[in-house]
PDB file of N, CA and C in Angstrom:
ATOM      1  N   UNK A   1      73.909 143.764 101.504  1.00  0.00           N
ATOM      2  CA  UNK A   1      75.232 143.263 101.260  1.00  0.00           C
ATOM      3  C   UNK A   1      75.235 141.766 100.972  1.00  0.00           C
ATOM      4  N   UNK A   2      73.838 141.255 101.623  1.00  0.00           N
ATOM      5  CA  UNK A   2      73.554 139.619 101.262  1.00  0.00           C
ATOM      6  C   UNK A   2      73.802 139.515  99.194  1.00  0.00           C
ATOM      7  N   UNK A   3      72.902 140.238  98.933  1.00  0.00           N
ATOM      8  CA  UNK A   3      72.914 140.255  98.001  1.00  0.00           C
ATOM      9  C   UNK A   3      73.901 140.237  96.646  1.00  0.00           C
ATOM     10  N   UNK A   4      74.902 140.833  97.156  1.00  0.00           N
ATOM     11  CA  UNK A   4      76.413 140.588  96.162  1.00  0.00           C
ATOM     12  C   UNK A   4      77.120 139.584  95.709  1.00  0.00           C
ATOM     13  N   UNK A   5      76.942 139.012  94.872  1.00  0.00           N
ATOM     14  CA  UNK A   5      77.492 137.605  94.387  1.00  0.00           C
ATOM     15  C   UNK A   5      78.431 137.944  93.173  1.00  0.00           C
ATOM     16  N   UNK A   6      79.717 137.146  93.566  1.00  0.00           N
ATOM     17  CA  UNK A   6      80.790 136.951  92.270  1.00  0.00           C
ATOM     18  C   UNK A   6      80.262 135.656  91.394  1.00  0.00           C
ATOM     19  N   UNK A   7      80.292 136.104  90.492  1.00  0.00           N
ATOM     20  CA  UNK A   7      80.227 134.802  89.498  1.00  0.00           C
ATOM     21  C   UNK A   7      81.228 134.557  88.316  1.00  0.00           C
ATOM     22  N   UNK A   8      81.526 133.200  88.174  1.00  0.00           N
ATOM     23  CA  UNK A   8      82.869 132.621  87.845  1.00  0.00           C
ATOM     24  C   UNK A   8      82.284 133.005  86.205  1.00  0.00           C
ATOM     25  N   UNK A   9      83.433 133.157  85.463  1.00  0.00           N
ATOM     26  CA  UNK A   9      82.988 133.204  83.938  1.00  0.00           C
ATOM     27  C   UNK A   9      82.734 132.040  83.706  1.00  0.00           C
ATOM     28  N   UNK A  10      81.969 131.757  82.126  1.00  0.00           N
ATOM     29  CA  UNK A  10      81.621 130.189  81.863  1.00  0.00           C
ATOM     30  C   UNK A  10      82.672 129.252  81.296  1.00  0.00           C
ATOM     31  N   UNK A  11      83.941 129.537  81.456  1.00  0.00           N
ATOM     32  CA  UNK A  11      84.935 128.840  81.181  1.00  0.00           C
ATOM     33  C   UNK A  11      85.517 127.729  82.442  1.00  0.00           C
ATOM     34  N   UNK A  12      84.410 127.296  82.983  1.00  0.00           N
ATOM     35  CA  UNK A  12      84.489 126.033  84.223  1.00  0.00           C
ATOM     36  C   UNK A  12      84.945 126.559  85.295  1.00  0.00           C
ATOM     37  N   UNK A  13      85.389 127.727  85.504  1.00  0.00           N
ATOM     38  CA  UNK A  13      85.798 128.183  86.710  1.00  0.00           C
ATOM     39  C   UNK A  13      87.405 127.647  86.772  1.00  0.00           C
ATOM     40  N   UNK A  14      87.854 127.854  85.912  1.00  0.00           N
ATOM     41  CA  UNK A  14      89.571 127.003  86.042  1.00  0.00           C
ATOM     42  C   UNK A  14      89.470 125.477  86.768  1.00  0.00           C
ATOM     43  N   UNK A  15      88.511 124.742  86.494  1.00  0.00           N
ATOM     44  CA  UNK A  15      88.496 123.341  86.934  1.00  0.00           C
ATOM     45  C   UNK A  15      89.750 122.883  85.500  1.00  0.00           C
ATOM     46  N   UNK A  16      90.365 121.843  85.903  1.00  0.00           N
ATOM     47  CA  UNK A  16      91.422 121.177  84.575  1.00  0.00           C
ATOM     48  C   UNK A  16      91.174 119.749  85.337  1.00  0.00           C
ATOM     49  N   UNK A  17      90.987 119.039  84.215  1.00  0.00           N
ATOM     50  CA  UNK A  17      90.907 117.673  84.273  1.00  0.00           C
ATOM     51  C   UNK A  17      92.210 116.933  84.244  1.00  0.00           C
ATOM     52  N   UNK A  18      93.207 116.958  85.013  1.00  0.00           N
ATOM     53  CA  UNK A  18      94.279 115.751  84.871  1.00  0.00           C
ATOM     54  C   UNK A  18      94.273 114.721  84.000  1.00  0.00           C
ATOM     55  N   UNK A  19      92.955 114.093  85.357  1.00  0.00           N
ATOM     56  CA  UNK A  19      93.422 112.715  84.396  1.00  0.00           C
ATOM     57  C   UNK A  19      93.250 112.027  83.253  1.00  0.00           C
ATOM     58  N   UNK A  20      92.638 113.099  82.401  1.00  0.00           N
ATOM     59  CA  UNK A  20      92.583 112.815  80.962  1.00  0.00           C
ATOM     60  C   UNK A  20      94.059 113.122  80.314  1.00  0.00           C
ATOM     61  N   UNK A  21      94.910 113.860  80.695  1.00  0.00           N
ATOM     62  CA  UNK A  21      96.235 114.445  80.201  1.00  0.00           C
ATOM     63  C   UNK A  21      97.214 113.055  80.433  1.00  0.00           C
ATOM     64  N   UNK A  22      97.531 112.480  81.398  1.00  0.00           N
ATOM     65  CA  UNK A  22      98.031 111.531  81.722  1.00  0.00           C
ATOM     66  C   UNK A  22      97.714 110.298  82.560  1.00  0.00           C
ATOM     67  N   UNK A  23      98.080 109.012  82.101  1.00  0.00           N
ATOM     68  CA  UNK A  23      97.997 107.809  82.443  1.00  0.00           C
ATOM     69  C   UNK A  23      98.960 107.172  82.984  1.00  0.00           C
ATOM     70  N   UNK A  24      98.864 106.922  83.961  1.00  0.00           N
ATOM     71  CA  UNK A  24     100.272 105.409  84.696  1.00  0.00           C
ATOM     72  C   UNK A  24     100.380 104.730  84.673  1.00  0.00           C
ATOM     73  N   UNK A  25     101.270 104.168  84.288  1.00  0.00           N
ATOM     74  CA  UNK A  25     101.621 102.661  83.539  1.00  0.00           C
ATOM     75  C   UNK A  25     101.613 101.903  84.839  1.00  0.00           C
ATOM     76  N   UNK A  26     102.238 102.394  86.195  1.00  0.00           N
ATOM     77  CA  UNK A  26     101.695 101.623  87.033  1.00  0.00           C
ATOM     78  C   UNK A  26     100.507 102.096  88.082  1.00  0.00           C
ATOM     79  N   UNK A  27      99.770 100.938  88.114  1.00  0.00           N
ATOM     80  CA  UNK A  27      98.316 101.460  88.797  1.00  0.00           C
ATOM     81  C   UNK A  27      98.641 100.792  90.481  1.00  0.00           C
ATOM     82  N   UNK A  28      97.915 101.186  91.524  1.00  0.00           N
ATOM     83  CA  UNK A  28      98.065 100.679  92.935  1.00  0.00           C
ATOM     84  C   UNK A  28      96.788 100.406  93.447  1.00  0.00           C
ATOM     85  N   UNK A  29      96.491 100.186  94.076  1.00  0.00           N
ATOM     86  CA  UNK A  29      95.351  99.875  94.626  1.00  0.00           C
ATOM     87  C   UNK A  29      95.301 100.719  96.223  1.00  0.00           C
ATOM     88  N   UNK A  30      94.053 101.339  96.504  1.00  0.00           N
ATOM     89  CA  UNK A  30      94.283 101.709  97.941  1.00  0.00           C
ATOM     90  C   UNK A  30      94.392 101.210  98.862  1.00  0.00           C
ATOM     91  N   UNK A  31      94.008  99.726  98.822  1.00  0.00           N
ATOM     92  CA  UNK A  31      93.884  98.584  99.859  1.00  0.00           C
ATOM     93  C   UNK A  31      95.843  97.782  99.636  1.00  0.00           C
ATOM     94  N   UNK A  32      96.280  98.274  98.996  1.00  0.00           N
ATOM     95  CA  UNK A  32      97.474  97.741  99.005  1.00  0.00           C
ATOM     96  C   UNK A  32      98.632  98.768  99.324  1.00  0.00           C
ATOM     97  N   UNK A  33      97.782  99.939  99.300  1.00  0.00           N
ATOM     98  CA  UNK A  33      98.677 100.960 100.534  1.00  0.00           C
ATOM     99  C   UNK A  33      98.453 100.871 102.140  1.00  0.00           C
ATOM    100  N   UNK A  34      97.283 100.473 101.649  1.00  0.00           N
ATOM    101  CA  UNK A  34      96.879 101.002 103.742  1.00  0.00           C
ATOM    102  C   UNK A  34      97.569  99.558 104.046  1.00  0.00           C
ATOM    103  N   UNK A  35      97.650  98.028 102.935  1.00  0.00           N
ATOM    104  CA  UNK A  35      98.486  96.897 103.566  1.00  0.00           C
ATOM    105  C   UNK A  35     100.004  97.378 103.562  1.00  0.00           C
ATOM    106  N   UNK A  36     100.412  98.093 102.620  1.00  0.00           N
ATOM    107  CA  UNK A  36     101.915  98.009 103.043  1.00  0.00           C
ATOM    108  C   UNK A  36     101.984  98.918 104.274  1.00  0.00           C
ATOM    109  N   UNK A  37     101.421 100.076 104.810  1.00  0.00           N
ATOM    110  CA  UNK A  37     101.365 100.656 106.091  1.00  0.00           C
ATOM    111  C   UNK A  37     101.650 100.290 106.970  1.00  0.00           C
ATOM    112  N   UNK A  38     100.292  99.026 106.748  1.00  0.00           N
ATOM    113  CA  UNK A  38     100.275  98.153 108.209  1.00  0.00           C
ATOM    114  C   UNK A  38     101.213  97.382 108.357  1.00  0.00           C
ATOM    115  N   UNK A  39     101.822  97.054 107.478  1.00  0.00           N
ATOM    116  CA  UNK A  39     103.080  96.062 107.448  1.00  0.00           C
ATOM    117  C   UNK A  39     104.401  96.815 107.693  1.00  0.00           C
ATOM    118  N   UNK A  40     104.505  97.968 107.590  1.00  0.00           N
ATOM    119  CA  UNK A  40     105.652  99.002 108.095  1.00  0.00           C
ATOM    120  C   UNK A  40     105.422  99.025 109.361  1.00  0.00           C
ATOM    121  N   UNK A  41     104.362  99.357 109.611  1.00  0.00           N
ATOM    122  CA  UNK A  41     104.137  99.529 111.723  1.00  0.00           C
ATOM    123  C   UNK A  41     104.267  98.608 112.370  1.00  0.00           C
ATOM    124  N   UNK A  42     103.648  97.168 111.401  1.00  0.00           N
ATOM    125  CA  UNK A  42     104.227  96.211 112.429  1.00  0.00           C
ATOM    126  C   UNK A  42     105.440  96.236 112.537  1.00  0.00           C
ATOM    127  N   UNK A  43     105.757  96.061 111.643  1.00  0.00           N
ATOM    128  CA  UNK A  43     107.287  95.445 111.761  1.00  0.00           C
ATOM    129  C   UNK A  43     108.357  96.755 112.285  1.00  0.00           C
ATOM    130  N   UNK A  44     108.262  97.723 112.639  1.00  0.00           N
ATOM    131  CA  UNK A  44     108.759  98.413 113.604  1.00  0.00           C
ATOM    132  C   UNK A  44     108.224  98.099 114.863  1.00  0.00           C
ATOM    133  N   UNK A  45     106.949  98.137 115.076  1.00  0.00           N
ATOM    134  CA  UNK A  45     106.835  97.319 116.430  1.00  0.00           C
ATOM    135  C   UNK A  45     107.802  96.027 116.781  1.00  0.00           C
ATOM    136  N   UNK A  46     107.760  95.112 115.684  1.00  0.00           N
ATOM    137  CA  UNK A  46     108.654  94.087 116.280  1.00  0.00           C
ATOM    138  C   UNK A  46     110.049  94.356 116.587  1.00  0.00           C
ATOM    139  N   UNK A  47     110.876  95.668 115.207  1.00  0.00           N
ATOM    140  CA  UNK A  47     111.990  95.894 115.701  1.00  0.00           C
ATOM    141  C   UNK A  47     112.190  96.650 117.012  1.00  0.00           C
ATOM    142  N   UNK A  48     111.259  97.466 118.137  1.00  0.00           N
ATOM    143  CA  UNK A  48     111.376  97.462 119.183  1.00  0.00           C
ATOM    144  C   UNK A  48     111.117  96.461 120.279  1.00  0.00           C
ATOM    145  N   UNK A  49     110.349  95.806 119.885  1.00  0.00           N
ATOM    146  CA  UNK A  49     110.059  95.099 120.980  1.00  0.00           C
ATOM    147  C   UNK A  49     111.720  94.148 121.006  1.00  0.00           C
ATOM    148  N   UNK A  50     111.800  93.433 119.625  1.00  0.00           N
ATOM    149  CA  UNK A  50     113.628  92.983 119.881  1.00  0.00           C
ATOM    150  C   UNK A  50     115.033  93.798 119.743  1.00  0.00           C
TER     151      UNK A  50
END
């Protein structure tokens, strides 16, 4: 029963490439998400603490 293997046809296995289809005019950076994060938590921290 080891022996039974499905195999995908040679049409990529339904992989689709996005990001060749579309581009965003605006780009972000990941380091400027995890900063606005941190800058949301603080600053709810501060609005509890006052």
């Amino acid at each position: 029963m080891a022996d039974e293997r499905i195999s995908m046809p040679s049409s990529q296995g339904g992989l689709v490439r996005y990001y060749n289809e579309y581009k965003s005019k605006i780009q972000i950076k990941p380091i400027h998400v995890v900063a606005f994060a941190i800058a949301v938590i603080a600053l709810e921290l501060l609005i509890r603490i006052f």
